[in-house]
C-alpha atoms as a PDB file:
ATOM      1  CA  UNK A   1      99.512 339.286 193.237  1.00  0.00           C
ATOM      2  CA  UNK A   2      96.701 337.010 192.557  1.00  0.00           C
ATOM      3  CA  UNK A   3      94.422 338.558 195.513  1.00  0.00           C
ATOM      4  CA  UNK A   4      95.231 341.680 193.698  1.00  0.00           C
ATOM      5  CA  UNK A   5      94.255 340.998 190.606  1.00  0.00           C
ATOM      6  CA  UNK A   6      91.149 339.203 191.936  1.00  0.00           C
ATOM      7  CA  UNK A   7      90.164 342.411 193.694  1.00  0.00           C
ATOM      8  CA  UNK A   8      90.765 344.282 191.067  1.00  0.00           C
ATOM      9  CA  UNK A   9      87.743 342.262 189.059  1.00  0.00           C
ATOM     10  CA  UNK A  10      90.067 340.497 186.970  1.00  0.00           C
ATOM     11  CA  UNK A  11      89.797 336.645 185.356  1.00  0.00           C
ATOM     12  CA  UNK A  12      93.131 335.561 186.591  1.00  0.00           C
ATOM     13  CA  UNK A  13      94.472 332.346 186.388  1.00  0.00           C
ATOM     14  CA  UNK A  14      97.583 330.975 188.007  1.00  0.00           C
ATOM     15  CA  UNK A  15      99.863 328.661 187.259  1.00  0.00           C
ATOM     16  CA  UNK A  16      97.794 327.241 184.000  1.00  0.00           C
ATOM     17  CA  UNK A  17      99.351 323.825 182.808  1.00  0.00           C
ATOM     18  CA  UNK A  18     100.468 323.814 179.078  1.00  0.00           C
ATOM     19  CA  UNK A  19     101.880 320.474 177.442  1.00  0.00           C
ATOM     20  CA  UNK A  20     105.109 322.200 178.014  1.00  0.00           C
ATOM     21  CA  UNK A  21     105.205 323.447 181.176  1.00  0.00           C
ATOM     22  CA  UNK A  22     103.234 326.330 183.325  1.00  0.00           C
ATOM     23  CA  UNK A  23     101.936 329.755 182.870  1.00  0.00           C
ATOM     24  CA  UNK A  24     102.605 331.734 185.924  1.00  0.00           C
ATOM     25  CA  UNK A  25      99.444 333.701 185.485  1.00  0.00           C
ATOM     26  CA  UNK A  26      97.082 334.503 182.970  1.00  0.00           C
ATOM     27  CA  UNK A  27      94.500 337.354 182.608  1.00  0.00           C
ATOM     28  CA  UNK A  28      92.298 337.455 179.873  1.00  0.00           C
ATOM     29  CA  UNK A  29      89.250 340.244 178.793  1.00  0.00           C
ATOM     30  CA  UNK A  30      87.485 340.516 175.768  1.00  0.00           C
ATOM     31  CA  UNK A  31      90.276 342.325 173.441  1.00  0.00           C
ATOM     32  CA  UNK A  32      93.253 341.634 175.703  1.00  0.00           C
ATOM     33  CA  UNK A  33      95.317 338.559 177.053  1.00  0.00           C
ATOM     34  CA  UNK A  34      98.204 338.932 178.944  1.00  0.00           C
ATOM     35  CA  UNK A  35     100.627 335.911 180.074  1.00  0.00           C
ATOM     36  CA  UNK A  36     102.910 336.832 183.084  1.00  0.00           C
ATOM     37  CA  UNK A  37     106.517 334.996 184.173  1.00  0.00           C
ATOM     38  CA  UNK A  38     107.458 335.711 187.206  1.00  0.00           C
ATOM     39  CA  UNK A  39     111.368 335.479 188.021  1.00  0.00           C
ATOM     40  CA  UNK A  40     113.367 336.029 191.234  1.00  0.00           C
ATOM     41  CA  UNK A  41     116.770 337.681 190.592  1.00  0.00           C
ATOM     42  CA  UNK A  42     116.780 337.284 187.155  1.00  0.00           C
ATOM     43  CA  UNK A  43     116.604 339.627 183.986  1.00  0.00           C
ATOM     44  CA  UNK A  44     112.915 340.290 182.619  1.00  0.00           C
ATOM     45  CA  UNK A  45     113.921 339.035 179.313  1.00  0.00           C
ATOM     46  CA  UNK A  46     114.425 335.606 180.949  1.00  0.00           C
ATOM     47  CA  UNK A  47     110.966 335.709 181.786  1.00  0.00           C
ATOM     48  CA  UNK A  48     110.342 336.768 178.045  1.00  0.00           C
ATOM     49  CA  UNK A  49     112.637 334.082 176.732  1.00  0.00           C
ATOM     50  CA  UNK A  50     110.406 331.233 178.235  1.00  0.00           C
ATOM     51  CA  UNK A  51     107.026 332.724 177.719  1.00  0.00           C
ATOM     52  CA  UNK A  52     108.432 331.873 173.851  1.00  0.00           C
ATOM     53  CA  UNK A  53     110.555 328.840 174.086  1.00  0.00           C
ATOM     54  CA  UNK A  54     107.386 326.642 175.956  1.00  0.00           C
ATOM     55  CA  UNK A  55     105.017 328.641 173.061  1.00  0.00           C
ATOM     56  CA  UNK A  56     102.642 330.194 175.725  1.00  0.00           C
ATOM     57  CA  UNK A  57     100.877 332.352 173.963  1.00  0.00           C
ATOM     58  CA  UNK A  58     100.200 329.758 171.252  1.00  0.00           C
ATOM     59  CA  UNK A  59      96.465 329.360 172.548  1.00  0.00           C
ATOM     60  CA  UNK A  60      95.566 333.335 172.085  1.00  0.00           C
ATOM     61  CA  UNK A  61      97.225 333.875 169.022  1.00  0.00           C
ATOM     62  CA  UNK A  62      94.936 333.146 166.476  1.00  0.00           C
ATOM     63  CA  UNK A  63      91.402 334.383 169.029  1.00  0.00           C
ATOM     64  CA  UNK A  64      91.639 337.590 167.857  1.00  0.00           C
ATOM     65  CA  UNK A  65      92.577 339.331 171.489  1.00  0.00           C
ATOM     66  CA  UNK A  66      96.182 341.088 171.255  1.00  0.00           C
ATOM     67  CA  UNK A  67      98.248 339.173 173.671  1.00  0.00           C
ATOM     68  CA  UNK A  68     100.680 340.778 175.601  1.00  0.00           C
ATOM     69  CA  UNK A  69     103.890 338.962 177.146  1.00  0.00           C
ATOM     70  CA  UNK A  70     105.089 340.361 180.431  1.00  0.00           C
ATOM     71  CA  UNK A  71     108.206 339.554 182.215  1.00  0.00           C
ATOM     72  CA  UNK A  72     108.722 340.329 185.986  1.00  0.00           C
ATOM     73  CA  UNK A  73     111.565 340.359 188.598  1.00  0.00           C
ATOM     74  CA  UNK A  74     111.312 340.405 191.568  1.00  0.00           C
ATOM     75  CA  UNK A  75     114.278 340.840 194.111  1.00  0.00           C
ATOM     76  CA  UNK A  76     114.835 338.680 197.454  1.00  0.00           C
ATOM     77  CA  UNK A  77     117.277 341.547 198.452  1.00  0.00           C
ATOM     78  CA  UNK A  78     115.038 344.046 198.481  1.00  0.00           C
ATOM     79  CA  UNK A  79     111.362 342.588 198.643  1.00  0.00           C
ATOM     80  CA  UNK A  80     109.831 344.086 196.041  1.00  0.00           C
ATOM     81  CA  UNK A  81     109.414 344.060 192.087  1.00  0.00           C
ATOM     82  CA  UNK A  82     112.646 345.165 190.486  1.00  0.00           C
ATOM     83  CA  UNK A  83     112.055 345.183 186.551  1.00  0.00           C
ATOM     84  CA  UNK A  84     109.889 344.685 184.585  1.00  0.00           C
ATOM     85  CA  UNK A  85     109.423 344.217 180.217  1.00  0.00           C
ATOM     86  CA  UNK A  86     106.106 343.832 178.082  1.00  0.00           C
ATOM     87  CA  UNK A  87     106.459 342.509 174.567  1.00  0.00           C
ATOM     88  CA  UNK A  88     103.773 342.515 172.500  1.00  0.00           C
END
């Protein structure tokens, strides 16, 4: 996903420390930041749930970019990304 990303011209970084714990990856432009959690065989809203319990998006939130909270499953049964919720 990273490579992607990369390829794709994007500032991406991945797993970004916190005080309380890790961002899976992080993408930021001028007007937009968006904080990924990436799950395995889990709900989306999991993903969701600890983007706001470890505070996240606290950084962004007062820079003036909207910030956009994406939540991502992906499935060991089936290889491949299963679900997937934005909150904004």
């Amino acid at each position: 996903m990273y490579v992607m990303l990369k390829l794709m011209g994007q500032q991406v970084q991945v797993e970004r420390h916190t005080s309380n714990g890790r961002i899976d990856a992080l993408i930021q432009t001028d007007r937009f930041v968006y904080i990924l959690e990436l799950k395995r065989d889990k709900n989306p809203d999991d993903a969701l749930d600890q983007i706001d319990e470890k505070g996240y998006d606290w950084p962004f939130l007062a820079d003036g970019r909207k910030v956009f909270r994406i939540g991502a499953d992906f499935s060991t049964k089936t290889h491949r990304l299963e679900n997937w919720k934005v909150s904004a």
